[in-house]
Each structure stands twice: as structure tokens, then as C-alpha cells.
Protein backbone atom coordinates (compact mmCIF):
# COMPACT_ATOMS: atom_id res chain seq x y z
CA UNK A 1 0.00 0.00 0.00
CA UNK A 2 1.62 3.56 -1.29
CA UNK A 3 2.04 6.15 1.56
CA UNK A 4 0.94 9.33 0.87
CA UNK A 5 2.50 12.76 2.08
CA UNK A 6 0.42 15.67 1.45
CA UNK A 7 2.32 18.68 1.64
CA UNK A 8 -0.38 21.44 1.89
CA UNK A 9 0.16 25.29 1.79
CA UNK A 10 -1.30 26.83 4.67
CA UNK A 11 -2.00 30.45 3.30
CA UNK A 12 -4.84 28.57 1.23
CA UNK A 13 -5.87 26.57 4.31
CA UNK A 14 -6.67 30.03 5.98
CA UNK A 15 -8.72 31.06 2.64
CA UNK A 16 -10.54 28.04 1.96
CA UNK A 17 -13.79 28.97 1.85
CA UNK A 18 -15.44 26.27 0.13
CA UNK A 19 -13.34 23.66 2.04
CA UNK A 20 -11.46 21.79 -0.34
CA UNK A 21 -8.90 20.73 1.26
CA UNK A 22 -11.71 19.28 3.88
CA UNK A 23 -13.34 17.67 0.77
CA UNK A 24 -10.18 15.93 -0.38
CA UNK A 25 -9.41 14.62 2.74
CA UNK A 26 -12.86 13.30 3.79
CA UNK A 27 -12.45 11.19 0.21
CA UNK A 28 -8.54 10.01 1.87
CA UNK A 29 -10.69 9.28 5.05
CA UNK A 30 -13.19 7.29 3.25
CA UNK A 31 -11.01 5.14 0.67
CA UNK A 32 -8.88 4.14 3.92
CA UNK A 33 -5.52 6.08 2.28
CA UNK A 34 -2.58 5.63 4.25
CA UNK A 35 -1.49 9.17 4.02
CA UNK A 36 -0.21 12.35 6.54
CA UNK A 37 -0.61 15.64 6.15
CA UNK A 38 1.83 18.18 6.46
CA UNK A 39 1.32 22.05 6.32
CA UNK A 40 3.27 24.57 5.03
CA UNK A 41 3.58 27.95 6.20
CA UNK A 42 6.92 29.30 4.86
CA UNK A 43 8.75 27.52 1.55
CA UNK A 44 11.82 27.94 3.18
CA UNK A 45 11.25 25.05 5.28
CA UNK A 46 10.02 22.94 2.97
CA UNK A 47 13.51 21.28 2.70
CA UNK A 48 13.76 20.06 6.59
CA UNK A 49 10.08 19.27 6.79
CA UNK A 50 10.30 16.94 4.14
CA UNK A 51 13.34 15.55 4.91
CA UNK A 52 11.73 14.86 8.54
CA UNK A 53 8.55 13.35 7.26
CA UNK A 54 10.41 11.02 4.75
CA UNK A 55 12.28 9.78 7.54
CA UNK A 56 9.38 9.10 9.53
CA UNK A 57 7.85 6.64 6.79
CA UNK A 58 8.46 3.58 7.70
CA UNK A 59 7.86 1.94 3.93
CA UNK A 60 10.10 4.41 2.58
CA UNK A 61 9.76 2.11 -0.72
CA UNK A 62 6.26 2.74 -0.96
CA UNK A 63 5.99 6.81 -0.69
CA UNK A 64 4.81 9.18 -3.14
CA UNK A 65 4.55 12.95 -2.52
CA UNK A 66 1.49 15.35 -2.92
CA UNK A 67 1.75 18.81 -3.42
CA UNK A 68 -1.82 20.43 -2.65
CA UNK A 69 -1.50 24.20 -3.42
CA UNK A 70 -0.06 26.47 -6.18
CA UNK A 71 2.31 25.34 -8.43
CA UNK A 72 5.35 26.85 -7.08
CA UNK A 73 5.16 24.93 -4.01
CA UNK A 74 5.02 22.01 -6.14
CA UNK A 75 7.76 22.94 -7.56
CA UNK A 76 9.54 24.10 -4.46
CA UNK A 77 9.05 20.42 -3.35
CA UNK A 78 10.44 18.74 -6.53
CA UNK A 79 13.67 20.94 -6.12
CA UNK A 80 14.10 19.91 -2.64
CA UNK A 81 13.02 15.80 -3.42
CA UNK A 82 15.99 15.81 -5.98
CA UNK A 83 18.32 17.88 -4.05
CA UNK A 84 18.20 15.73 -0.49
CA UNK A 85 17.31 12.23 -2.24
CA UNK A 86 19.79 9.96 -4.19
CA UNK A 87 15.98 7.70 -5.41
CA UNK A 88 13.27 9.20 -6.82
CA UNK A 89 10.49 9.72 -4.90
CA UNK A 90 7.05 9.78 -7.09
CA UNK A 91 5.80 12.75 -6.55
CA UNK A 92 1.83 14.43 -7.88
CA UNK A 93 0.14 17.83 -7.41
CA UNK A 94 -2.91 19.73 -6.88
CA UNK A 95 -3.27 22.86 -8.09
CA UNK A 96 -5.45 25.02 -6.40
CA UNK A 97 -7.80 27.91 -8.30
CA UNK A 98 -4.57 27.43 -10.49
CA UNK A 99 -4.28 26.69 -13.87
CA UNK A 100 -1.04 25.74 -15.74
CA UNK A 101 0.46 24.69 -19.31
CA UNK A 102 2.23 21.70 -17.98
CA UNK A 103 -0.93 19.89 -16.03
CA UNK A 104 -3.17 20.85 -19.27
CA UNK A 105 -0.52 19.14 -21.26
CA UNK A 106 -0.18 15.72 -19.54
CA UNK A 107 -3.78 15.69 -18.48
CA UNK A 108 -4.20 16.67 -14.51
CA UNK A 109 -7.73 17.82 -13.94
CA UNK A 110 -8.07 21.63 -12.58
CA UNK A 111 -10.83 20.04 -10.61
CA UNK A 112 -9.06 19.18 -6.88
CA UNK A 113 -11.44 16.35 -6.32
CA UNK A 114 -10.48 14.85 -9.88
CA UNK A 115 -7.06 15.45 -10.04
CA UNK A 116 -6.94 13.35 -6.33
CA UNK A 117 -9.05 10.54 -8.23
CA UNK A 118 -6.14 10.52 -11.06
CA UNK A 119 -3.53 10.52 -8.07
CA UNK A 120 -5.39 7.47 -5.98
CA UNK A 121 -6.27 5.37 -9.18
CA UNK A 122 -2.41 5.67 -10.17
CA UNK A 123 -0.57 2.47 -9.49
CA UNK A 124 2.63 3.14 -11.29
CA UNK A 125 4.71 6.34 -11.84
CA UNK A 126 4.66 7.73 -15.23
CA UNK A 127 8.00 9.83 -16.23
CA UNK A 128 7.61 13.28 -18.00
CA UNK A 129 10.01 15.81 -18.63
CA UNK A 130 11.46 19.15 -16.95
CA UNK A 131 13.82 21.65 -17.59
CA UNK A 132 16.39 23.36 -15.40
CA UNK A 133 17.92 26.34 -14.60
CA UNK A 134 21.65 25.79 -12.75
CA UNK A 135 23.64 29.07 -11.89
CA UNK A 136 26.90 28.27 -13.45
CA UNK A 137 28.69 28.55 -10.14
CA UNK A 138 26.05 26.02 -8.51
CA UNK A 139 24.44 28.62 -6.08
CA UNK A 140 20.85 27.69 -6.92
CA UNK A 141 18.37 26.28 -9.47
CA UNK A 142 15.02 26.36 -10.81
CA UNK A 143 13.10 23.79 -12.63
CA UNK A 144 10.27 24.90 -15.41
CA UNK A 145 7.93 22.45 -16.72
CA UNK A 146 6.68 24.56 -19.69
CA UNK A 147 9.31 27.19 -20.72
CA UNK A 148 11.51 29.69 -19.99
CA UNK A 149 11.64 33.01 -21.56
CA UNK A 150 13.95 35.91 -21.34
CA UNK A 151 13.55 39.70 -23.30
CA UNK A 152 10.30 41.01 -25.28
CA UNK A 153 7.68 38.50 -23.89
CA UNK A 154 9.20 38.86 -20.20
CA UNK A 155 9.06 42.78 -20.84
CA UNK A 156 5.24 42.86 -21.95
CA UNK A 157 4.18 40.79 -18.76
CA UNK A 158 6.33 42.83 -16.35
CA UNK A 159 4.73 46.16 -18.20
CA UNK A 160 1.04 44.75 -17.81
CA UNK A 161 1.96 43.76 -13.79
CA UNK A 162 3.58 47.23 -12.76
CA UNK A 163 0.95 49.04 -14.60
CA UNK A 164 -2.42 50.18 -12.40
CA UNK A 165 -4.09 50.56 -15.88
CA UNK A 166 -2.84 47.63 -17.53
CA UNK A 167 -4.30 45.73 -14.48
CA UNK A 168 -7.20 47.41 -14.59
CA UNK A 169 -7.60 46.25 -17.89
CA UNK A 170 -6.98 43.07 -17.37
CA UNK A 171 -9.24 42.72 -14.53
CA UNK A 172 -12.70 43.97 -16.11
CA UNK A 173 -11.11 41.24 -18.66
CA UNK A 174 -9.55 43.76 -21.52
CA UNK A 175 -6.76 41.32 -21.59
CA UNK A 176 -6.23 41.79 -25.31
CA UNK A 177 -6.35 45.75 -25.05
CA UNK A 178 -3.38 45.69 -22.33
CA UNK A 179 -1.36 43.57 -23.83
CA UNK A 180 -1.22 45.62 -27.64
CA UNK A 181 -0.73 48.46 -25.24
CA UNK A 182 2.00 46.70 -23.26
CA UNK A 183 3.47 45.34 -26.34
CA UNK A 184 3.80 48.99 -28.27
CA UNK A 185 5.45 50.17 -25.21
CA UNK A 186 8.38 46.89 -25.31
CA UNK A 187 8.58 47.84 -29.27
CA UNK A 188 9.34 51.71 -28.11
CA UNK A 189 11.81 51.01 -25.64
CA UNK A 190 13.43 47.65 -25.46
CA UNK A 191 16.82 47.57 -26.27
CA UNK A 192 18.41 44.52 -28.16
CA UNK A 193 21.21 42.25 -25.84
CA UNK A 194 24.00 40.31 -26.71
CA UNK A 195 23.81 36.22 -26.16
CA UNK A 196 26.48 34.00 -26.20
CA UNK A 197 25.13 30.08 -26.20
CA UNK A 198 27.37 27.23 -26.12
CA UNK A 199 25.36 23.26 -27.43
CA UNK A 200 28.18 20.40 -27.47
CA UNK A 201 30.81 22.00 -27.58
CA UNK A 202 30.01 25.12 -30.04
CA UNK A 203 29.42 28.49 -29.34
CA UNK A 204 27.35 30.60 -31.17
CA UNK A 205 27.02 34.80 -30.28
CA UNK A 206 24.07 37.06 -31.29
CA UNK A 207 25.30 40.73 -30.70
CA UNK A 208 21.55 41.94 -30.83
CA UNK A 209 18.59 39.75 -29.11
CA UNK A 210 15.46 40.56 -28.48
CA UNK A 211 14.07 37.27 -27.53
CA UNK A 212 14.97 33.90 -25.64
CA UNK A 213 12.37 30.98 -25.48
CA UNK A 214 13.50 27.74 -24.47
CA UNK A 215 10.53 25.49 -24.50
CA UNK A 216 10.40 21.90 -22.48
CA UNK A 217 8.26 18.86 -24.06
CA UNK A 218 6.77 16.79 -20.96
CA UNK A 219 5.81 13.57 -22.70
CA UNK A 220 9.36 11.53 -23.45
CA UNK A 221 10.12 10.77 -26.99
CA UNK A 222 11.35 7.46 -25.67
CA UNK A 223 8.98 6.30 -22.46
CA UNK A 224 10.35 2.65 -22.01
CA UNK A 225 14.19 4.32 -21.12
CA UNK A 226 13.06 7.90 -19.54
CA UNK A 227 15.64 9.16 -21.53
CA UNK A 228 15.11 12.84 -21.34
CA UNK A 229 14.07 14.99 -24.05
CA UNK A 230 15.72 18.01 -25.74
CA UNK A 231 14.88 21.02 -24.92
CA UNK A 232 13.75 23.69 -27.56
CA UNK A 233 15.81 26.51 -27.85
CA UNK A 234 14.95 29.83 -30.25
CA UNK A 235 16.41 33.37 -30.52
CA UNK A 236 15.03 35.98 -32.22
CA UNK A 237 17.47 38.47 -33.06
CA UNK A 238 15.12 41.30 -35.15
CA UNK A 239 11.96 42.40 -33.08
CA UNK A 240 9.04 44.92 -34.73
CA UNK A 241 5.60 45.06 -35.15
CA UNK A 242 5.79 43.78 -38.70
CA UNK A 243 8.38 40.57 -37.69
CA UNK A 244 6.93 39.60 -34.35
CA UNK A 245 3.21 39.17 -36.39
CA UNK A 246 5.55 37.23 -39.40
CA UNK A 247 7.02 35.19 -36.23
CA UNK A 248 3.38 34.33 -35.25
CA UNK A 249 2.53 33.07 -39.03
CA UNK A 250 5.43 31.26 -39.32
CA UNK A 251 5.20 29.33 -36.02
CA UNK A 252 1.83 28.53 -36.84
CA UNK A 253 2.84 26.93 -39.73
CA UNK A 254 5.76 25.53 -38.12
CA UNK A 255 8.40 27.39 -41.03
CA UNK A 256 10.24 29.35 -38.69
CA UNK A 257 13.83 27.49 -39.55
CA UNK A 258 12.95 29.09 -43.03
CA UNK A 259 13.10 32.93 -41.29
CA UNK A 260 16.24 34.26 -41.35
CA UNK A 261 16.34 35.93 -37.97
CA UNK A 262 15.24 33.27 -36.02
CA UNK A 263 17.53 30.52 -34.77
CA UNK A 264 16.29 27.23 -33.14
CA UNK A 265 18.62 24.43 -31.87
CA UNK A 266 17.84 21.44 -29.78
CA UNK A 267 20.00 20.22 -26.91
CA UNK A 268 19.71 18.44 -23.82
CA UNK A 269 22.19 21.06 -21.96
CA UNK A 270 22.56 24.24 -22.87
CA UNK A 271 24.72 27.07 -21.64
CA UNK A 272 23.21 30.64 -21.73
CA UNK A 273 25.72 33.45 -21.33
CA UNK A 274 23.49 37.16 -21.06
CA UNK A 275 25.65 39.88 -19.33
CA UNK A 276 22.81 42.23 -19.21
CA UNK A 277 20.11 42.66 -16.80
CA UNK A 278 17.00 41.51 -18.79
CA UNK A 279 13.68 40.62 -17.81
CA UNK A 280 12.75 36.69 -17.56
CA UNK A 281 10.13 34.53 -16.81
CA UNK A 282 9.58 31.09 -15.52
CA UNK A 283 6.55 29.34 -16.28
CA UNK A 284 4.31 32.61 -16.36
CA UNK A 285 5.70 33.42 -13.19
CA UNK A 286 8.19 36.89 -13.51
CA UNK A 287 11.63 36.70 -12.19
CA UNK A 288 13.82 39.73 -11.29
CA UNK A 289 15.59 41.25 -13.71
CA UNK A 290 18.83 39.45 -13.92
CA UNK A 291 22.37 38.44 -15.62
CA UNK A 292 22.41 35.04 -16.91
CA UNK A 293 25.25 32.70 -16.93
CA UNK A 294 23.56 29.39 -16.52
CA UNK A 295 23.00 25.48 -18.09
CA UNK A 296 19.56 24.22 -18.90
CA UNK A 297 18.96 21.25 -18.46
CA UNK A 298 16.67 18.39 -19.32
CA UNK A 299 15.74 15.69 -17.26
CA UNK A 300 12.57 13.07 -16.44
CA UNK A 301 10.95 12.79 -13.23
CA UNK A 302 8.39 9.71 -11.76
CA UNK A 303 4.98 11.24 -11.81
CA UNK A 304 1.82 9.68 -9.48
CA UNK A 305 -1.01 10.17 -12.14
CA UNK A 306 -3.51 7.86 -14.23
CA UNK A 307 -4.65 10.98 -16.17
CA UNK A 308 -6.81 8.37 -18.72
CA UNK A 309 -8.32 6.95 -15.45
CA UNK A 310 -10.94 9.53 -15.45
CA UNK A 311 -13.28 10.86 -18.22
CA UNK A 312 -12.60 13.41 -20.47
CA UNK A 313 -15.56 15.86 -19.08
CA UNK A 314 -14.73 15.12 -15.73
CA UNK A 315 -10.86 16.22 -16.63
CA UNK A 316 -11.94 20.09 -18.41
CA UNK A 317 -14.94 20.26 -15.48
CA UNK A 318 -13.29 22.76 -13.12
């Protein structure tokens, strides 16, 4: 019998109104799970509690790990799971009034009381792939599931954020409005950057950037040996209104190799040299400005899901 740890953030404990967390864990109750609960208040412990509660388990073959929350605690979690243990633990999450690429991708229900269902009818892992982020002196890391981005697209979102009337926009749903608005301002006033990339062994530099995307694919081309995939890279070196809307054609009829200023590779590591401060993003979520001199990295990771085991209207009913 699997042992489930259900690591649960407690700032949406304290704003549960509609008691989810009670609902998922009256369904534990009634199945007869063997699981604990664990709640976090500050991500910075997430490290030591886990390590404790692992330790604690005494079938410590037999464990998989539940993230119940948003997805950065999930992904808090996974950091600290391959940081502090030499096996892979299985590990599954729960988004709450959260929606992301990466679960809509492989399957996971937005629904809570779903995506449990697709946790508990599980009885194997499932491997998909990540990406990471390692500072090249091996300070920290980050792991994206969907993509990382660095330049115009990472401007536009921090424009539409700082701004009270972009916001505003956005809130009474003018979504489209605030980001042309955004978007005119990044063509105005963003400046092109240099990027230096090294793929086995060769470098290539781009004196003017505008634009870094380097996209993960979660299902493995190869699911038998995990192997991980490679991860997409593409810089855009020539950024205006008339070649970002040619960009848009020509990825939607995948011919972008055939455009001159855009430049795809494919790689499982990469190493990203930027000695400017530019704006990034991780997985929709905004980073601070920064320098980068980092590797990305693909690898696979177990995952607890039958996403098939449910129906497809009971997987989009959120």
C-alpha cells in the first residue's frame, strides 16, 4: 500500500472557503488512504520538513509525494526531493484555483477532487520531462515544466503587472487591449542584448537579441528508457511590429527554420551566457531582472497520475 505525504500550503488553508482541502481529505478518510498531512507555512522550510517526514515513513519504498497548493510549491518540493534524495520519490500535485500549461498538457484535472481521483487510481509512476535552470557557479536552481523566456515577452508581462491601468484592464477582462498596449510600449523602448550560447561544444554569439524561449516537451520521446528529451531553444534576433506578427505566421505553420532571424537548436544542456540585466520569466511566473550565466537542463521525473483513469468531461470540469 503507497504512503501518501500531502504537503499542503497553509496560506490557502486560511482562505478556503469552500473547504477543499476538507473535501479531499474526507475522500482520503473514506477510501482508507494511508497518508499524513503536512502544512506549510513558509517555503523555506520545505527542505527540513520533508526531509523529517520522509524519515518518519516507515515503507520508505512505498511513498509518493502530494503537493496540494499552487504550483510553485510544487515545484519548491520537486527541487528539494531531488536535491536531499539519491531515489526518486514519485511525486503528484494539486493545483489550487490554479491553472497551468504543464498539467493541461499531460492531463491533470483543474478540478481538486479529480485530479486526487487521477492521483489514488495511479498504481505506477509515469515519467515526463522538466527543464532546469543551474547558476553556473552552482548557487541555486530552478526547474520549469513549460518554458523559460527571457527579453520582449518577459518585458510585456512585467509592463502589464507594474501598470495600475494595464491591471485594470486586465481585470474587467480587456486582456487583449493591455497587452497591444503593453506590447507597443516593449517595441518603443526595449533595447536589443548580446547572447552568447554554447550546445556540445560550439558556441554561437548574437550581438543583438530581443528574444529567448526555451521550451520543455513533458511527454518523453522514448517512455520505455526515460531518456530525457531536448529542450527547444529559439532566438530571435530582429523584433518589430511587422516581424513579431511574421514570427506568429510562421510558427503557426511551423516554417520558422525558413526565417532568417530566427535561430532554433535542440539540446539536452545548454549554456546561456546574457551579461545584461533583462527581464525573464519562468513558467508565467516573472523573475527579477537578472544576468544570466547558466546550463539548462533536461531531465525526467516519476509522476503519481492515471490521467486516462478519469473521463474526459470530468478532466476540463473545473
Amino acid at each position: 500500500m503507497k504512503n501518501f505525504l500531502f504537503f499542503i500550503d497553509n496560506h490557502f488553508i486560511k482562505s478556503d472557503s469552500n473547504s477543499v482541502w476538507g473535501t479531499l481529505e474526507s475522500e482520503l478518510q473514506r477510501q482508507a488512504i494511508n497518508y499524513k498531512a503536512v502544512f506549510i507555512s513558509d517555503n523555506r522550510h520545505i527542505g527540513n520538513l520533508l526531509k523529517k517526514a520522509l524519515n518518519n515513513t516507515e515503507d520508505k519504498d512505498n511513498i509518493v509525494v502530494v503537493s496540494v497548493g499552487p504550483s510553485t510549491l510544487f515545484l519548491d518540493i520537486l527541487a528539494k526531493l531531488r536535491k536531499n534524495n539519491k531515489k526518486q520519490v514519485p511525486i503528484a500535485f494539486i493545483l489550487i484555483n490554479e491553472k497551468n500549461n504543464f498539467a493541461t498538457k499531460i492531463g491533470v484535472s483543474s478540478n481538486p477532487v479529480t485530479a486526487l481521483k487521477q492521483i489514488l487510481n495511479s498504481v505506477h509512476p509515469t515519467s515526463y520531462n522538466l527543464g532546469l535552470v543551474e547558476n553556473a557557479q552552482g548557487t541555486n536552481e530552478q526547474i520549469f515544466t513549460d518554458e523559460l523566456i527571457v527579453g520582449f515577452s518577459a518585458y510585456v508581462t512585467s509592463l502589464i503587472k507594474s501598470s495600475k491601468f494595464y491591471s485594470l484592464l486586465v481585470k474587467y477582462h480587456l486582456t487583449f487591449i493591455a497587452e497591444f498596449c503593453a506590447m507597443t510600449d516593449a517595441f518603443l523602448n526595449q533595447e536589443a542584448f548580446s547572447v552568447t550560447t554554447r550546445l556540445s561544444q560550439k558556441y554561437n554569439f548574437f550581438k543583438s537579441s530581443f528574444s529567448i524561449h526555451v521550451k520543455n516537451q513533458p511527454f518523453l520521446d522514448d517512455e520505455n528508457s526515460a531518456e530525457p528529451n531536448n529542450l527547444q531553444l529559439e532566438i530571435i534576433t530582429n523584433l518589430n511590429p511587422f516581424s513579431y506578427w511574421f514570427v506568429i505566421l510562421a510558427r503557426k505553420f511551423k516554417l520558422t527554420s525558413k526565417v532568417p532571424f530566427v535561430h532554433s537548436f535542440e539540446q539536452k544542456k545548454i549554456h546561456l551566457v546574457i551579461n545584461s540585466l533583462e527581464f525573464s520569466q519562468i513558467d508565467n511566473r516573472q523573475l527579477i531582472n537578472k544576468f544570466y550565466d547558466a546550463y539548462l537542463k533536461s531531465f525526467s521525473y516519476p509522476f503519481w497520475f492515471d490521467v486516462d483513469s478519469v473521463s474526459i468531461s470530468e478532466k476540463s470540469n473545473s
